[in-house]
Protein backbone atom coordinates (compact mmCIF):
# COMPACT_ATOMS: atom_id res chain seq x y z
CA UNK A 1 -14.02 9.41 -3.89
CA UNK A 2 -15.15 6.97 -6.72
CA UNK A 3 -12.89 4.27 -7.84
CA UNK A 4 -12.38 2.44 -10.71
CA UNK A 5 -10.74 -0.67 -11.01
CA UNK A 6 -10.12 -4.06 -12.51
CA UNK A 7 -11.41 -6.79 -10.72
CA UNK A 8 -9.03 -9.97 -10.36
CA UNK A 9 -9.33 -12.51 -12.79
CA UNK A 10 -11.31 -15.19 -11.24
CA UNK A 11 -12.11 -15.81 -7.20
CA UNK A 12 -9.46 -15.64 -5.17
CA UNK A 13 -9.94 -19.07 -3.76
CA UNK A 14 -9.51 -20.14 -7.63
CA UNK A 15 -5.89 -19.08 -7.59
CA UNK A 16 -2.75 -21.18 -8.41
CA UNK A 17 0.47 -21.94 -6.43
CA UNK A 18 3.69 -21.01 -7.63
CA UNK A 19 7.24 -20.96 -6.97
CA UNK A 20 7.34 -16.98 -8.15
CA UNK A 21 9.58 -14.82 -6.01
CA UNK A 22 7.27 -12.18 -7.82
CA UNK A 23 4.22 -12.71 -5.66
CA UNK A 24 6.54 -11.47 -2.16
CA UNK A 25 7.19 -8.37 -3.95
CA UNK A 26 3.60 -7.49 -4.84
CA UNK A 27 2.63 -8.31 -1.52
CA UNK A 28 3.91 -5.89 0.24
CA UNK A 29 7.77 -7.32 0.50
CA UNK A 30 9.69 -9.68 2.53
CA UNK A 31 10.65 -10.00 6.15
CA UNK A 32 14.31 -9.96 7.64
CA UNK A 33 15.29 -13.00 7.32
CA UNK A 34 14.23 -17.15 7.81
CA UNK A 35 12.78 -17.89 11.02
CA UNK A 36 15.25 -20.45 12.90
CA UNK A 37 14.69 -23.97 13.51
CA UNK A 38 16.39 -26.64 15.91
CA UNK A 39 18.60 -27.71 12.73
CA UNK A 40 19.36 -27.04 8.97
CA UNK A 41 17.93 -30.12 7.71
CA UNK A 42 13.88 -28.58 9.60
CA UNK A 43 14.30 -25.23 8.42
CA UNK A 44 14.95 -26.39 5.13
CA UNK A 45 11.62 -28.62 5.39
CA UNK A 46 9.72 -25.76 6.99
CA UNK A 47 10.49 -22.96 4.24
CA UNK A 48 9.66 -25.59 1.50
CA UNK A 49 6.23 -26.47 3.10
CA UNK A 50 6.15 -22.38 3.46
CA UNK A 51 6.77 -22.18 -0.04
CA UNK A 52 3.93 -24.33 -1.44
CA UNK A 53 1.56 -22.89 1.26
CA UNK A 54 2.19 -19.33 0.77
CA UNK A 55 3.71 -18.45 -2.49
CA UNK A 56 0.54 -17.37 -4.80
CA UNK A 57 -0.12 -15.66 -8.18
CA UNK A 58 -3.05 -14.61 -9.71
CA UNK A 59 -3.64 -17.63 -12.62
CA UNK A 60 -3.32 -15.17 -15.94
CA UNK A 61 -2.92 -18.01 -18.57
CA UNK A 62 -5.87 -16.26 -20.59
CA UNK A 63 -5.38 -12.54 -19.25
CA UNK A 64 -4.94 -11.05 -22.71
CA UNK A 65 -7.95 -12.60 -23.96
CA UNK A 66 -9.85 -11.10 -20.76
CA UNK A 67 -7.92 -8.07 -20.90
CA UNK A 68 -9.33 -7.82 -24.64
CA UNK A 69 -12.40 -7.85 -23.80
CA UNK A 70 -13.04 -5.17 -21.84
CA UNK A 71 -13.10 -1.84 -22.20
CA UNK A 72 -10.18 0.45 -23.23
CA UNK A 73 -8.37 3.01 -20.50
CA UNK A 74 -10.32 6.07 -21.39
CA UNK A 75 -6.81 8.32 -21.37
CA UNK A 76 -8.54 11.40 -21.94
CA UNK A 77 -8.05 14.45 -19.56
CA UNK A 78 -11.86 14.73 -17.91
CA UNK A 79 -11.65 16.43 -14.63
CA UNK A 80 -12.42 14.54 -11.72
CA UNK A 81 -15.46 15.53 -10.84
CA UNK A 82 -16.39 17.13 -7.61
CA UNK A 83 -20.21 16.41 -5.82
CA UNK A 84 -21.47 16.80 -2.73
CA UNK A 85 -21.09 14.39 -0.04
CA UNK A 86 -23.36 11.33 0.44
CA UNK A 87 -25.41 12.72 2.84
CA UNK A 88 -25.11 16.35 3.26
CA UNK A 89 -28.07 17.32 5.56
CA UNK A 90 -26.88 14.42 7.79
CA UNK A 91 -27.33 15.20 11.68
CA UNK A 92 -25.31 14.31 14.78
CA UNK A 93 -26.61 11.08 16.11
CA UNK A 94 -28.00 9.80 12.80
CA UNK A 95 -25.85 7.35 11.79
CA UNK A 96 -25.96 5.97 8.43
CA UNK A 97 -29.00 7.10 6.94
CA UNK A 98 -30.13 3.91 5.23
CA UNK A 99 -33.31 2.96 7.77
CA UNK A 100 -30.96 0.29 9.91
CA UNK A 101 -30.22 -1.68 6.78
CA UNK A 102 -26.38 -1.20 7.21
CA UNK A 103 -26.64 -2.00 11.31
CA UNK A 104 -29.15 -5.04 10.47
CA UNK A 105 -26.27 -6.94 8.75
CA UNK A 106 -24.48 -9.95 10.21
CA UNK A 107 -21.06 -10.37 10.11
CA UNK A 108 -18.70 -13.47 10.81
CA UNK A 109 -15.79 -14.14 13.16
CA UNK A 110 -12.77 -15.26 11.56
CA UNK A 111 -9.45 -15.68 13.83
CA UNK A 112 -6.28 -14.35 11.79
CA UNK A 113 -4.95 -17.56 13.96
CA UNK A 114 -6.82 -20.34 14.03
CA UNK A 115 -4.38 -23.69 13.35
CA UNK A 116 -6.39 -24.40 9.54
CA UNK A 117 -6.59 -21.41 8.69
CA UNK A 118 -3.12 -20.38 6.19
CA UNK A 119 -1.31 -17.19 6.59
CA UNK A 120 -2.04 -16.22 2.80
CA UNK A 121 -6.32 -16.23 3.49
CA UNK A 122 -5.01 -13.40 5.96
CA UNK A 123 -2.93 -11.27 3.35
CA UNK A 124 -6.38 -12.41 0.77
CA UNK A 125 -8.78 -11.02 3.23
CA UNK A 126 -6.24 -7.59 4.48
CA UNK A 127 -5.88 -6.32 1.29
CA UNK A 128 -9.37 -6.83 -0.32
CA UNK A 129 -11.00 -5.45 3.10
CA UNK A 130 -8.51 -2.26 3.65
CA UNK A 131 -8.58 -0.74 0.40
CA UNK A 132 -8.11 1.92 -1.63
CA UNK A 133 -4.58 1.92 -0.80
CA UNK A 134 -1.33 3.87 -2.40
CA UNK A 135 1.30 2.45 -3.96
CA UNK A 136 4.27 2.98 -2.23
CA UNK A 137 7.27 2.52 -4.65
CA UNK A 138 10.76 2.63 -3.32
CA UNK A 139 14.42 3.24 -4.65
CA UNK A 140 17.00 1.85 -3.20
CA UNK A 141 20.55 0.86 -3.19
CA UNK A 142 22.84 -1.97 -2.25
CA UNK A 143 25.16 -1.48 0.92
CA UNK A 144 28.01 -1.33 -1.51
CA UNK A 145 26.84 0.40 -3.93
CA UNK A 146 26.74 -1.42 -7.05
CA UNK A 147 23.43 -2.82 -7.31
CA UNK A 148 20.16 -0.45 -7.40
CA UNK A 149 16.90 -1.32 -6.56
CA UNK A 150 12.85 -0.48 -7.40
CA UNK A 151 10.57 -2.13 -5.98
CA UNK A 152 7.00 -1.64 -5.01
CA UNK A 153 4.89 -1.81 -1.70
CA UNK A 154 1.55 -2.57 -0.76
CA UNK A 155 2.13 -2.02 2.96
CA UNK A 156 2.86 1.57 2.38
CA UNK A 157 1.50 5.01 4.44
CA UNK A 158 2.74 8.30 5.52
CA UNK A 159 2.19 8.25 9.35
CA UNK A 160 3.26 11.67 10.38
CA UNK A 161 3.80 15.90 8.62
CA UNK A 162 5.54 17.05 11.57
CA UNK A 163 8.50 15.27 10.91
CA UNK A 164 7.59 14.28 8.08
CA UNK A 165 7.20 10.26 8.75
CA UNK A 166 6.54 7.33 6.31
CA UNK A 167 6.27 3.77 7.18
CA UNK A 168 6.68 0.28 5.00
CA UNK A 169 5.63 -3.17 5.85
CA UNK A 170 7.70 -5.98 4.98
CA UNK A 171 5.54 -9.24 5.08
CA UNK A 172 6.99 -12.63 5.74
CA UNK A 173 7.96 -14.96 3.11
CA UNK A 174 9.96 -17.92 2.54
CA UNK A 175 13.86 -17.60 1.70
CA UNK A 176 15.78 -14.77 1.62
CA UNK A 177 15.21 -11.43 2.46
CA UNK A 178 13.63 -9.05 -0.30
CA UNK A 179 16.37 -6.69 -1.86
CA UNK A 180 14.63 -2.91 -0.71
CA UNK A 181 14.83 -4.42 3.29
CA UNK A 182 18.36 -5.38 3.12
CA UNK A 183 19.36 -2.14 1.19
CA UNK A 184 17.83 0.11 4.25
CA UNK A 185 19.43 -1.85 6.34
CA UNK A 186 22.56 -1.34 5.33
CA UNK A 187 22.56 2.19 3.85
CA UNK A 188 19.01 3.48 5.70
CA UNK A 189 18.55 5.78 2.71
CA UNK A 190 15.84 5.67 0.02
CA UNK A 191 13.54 7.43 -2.37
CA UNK A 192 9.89 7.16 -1.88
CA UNK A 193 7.80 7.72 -5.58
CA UNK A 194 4.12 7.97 -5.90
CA UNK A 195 2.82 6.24 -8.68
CA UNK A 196 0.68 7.87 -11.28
CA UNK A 197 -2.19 6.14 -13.69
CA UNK A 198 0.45 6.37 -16.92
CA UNK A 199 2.95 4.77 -14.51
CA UNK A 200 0.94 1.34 -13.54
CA UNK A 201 2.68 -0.58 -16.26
CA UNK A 202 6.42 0.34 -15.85
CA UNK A 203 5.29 -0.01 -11.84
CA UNK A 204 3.87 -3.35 -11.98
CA UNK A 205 6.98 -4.87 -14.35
CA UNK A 206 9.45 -4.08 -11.06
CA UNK A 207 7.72 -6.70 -9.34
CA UNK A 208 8.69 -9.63 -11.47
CA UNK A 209 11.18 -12.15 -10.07
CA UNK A 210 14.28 -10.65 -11.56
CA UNK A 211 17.94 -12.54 -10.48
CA UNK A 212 19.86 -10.48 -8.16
CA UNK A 213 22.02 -7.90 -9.70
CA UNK A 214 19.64 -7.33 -12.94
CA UNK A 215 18.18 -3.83 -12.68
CA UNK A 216 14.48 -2.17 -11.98
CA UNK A 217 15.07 0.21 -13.96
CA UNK A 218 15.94 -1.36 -16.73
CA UNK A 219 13.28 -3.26 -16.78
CA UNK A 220 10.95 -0.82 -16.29
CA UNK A 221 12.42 1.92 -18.67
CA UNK A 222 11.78 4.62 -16.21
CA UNK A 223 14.11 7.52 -15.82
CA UNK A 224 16.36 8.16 -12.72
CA UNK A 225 16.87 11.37 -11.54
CA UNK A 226 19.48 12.64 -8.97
CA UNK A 227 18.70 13.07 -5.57
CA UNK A 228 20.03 15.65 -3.06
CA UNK A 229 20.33 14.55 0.73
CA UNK A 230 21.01 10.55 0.08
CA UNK A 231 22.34 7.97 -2.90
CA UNK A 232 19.67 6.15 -4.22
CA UNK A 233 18.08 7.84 -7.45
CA UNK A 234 14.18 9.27 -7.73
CA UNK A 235 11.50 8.39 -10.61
CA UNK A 236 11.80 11.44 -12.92
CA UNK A 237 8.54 10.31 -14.19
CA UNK A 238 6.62 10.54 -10.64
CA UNK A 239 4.73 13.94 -9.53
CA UNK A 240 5.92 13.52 -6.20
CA UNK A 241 8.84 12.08 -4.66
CA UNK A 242 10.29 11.91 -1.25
CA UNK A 243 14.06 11.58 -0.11
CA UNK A 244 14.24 9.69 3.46
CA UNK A 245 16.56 8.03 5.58
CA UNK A 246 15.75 5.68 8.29
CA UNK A 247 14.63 6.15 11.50
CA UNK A 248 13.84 2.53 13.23
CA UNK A 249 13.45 -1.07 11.81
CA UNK A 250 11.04 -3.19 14.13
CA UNK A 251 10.92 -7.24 12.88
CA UNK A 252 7.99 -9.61 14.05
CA UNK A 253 8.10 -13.07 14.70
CA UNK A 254 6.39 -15.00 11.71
CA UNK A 255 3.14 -16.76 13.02
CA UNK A 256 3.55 -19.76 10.18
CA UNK A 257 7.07 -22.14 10.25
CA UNK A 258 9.22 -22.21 7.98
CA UNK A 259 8.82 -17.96 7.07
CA UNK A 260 10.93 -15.15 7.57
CA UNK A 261 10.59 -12.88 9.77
CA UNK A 262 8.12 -9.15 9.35
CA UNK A 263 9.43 -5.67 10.02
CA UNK A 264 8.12 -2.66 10.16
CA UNK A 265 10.34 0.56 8.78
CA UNK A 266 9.85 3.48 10.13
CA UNK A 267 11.48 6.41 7.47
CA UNK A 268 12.10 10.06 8.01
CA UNK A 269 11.45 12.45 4.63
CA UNK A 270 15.08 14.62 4.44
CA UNK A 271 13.60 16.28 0.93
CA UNK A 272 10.78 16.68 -1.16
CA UNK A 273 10.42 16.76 -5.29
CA UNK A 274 7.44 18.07 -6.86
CA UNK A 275 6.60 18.09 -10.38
CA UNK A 276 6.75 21.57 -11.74
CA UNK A 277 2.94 22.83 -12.59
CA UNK A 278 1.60 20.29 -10.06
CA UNK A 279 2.24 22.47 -6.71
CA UNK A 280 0.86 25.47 -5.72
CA UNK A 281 3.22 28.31 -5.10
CA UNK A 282 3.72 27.58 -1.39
CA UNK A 283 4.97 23.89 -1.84
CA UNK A 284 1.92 22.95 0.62
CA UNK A 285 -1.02 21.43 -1.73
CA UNK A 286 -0.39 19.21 -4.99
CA UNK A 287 -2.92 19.26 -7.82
CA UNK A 288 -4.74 16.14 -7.57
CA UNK A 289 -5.39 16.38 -11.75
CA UNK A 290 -1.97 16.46 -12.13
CA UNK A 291 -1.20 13.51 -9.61
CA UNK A 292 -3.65 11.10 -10.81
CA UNK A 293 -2.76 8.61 -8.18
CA UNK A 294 -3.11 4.68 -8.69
CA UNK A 295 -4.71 3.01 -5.93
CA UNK A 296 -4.48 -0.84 -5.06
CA UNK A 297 -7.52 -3.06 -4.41
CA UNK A 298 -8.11 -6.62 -3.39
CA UNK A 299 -6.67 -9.19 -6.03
CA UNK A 300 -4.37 -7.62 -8.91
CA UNK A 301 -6.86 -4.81 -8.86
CA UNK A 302 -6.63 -1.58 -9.49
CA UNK A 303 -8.33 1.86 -9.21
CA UNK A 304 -8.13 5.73 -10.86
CA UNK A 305 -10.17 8.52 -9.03
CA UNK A 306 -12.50 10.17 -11.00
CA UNK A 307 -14.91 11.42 -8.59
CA UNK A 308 -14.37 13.41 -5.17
CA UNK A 309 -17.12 15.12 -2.32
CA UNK A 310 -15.53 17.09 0.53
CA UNK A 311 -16.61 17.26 4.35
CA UNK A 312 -14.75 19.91 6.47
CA UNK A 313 -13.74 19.60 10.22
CA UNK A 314 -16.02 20.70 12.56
CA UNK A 315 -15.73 22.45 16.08
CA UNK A 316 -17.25 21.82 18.96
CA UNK A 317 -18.25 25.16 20.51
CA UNK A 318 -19.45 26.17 16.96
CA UNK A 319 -21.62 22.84 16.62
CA UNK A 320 -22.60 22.59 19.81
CA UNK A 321 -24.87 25.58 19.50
CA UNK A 322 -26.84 24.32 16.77
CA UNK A 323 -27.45 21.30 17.88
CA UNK A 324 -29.39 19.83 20.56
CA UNK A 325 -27.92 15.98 20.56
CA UNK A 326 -24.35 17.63 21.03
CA UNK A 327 -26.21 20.08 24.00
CA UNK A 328 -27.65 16.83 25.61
CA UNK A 329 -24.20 14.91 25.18
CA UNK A 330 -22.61 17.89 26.92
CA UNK A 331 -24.83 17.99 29.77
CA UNK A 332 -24.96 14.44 30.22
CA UNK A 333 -20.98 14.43 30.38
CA UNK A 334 -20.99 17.75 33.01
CA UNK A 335 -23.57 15.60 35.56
CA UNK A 336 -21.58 12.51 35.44
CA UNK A 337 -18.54 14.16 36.18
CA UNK A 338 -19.80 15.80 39.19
């Protein structure tokens, strides 16, 4: 799979502090709520010294004029392109066929908790290093019912088919907890979108640092649609969208003071909505030309696929017959175990 994508604006170690409630959302969400303190007056200190420690956006003062100057989205409908695999007459035992340059390289230890080292390098390093990664972009609404929510989520992935299982990180933050965690908490329903190349813009406008009460979708212009098994609404505009309702909510301890809380929420898919044209006649495959996923990078990057190679599964009594390491391994494994 080949991945285009913009590269963030300037190093990351370049960026800017800021107050912006934006940057929690784009990070993958907030936790539950603040972590405690021996007294009001401390956890007051601690969340401000969180807040000028942690709360980050990308410095985009001349972003048009770099955005100008690059080239345009090509929006034509090319295939993706299909080759073969990097190394197709690669061998059991081989490796990575690039004469011990890749196994030659030296890497460095970092500790995720070493006392100078602050919480946001962490989320820097995560989302840079474990990448491509879908957009998960949720619908939600309020425990009451009068406010509605889109948001989306960097800490996103479906975990299970059989049930169907989907899980969302909530990272810590300072202040309150972000809108989409208290909504499943209190109604445990929501709508799960993909998000789709055209989509990026509308997308990436939910995650500004709107006042409570002022709606998503609004914002964003997208459509709502009606859902069947729970209340909040689905993106009319997504190829694929999942109702779900939730199954467990696990919070973390924050490791910095002064932050809220992390969860975990672990959600169970009650329907499915695919595009018409974009499924194959048994609802079980969805046309990746008519998906056109968006996949997040490090930074405020972003990439499109326009390039796929396939490996299938293999078998081991198939493989093992045509090929001597696996014969050896096998052997080896039958003496030691007698």
């Amino acid at each position: 799979m080949h991945l285009t994508g913009t590269p963030a604006l300037r190093p990351l170690s370049q960026m800017r502090l800021s107050s912006s409630a934006a940057v929690a959302a784009a990070e993958g969400g907030a936790g539950a709520g603040a972590a405690s303190s021996s007294s009001p007056d401390e956890a007051a200190a601690a969340t401000k010294a969180a807040q000028a420690n942690y709360k980050i956006v990308q410095d985009i003062s001349n972003f048009s004029q770099t955005e100008a100057s690059r080239a345009p989205f090509d929006h034509t409908p090319t295939p993706i392109e299909v080759t073969r695999s990097p190394y197709p007459s690669w061998t059991y035992g081989q490796g990575v066929p690039d004469n011990g340059a890749s196994a030659s390289k030296l890497h460095r230890e970092i500790d995720p908790y070493a006392a100078s080292r602050p919480a946001i390098n962490n989320y820097r390093l995560l989302v840079s290093g474990i990448a491509p990664r879908p957009v998960g972009f949720l619908s939600t609404v309020s425990g009451d019912g009068t406010t509605k929510n889109l948001a989306p989520f960097s800490y996103f992935q479906v975990v299970d088919h059989d049930p169907p299982l989907f899980i969302v990180g909530f990272s810590s933050r300072p202040g309150r907890a972000k809108d989409t965690y208290r909504n499943l908490q209190a109604t445990g329903e929501c709508v799960i979108n993909t998000v789709s190349e055209g989509m990026i813009e509308a997308v990436n406008a939910t995650a500004i640092d709107a006042p409570y009460g002022v709606s998503e979708w609004e914002i964003s212009g997208l459509t709502e649609a009606p859902s069947s098994t729970v209340t909040p609404s689905r993106v009319r505009e997504s190829v694929f969208s999942v109702e779900g309702r939730v199954l467990e909510i696990k919070e973390f301890a924050a490791h910095s003071p002064g932050m809220s809380v992390s969860a975990v929420v672990l959600i169970k898919a009650t329907r499915f909505w695919v595009e018409e044209g974009a499924v194959d006649a048994e609802g079980s495959h969805i046309d990746l030309e008519k998906l056109r996923p968006v996949a997040q990078l490090g930074g405020v990057a972003y990439g499109r696929i326009t390039s796929t190679f396939e490996r299938p599964r293999t078998k081991w009594e198939i493989e093992v017959e045509k090929s001597e390491v696996l014969r050896e391994l096998e052997r080896k494994s039958e003496t030691e175990r007698r």
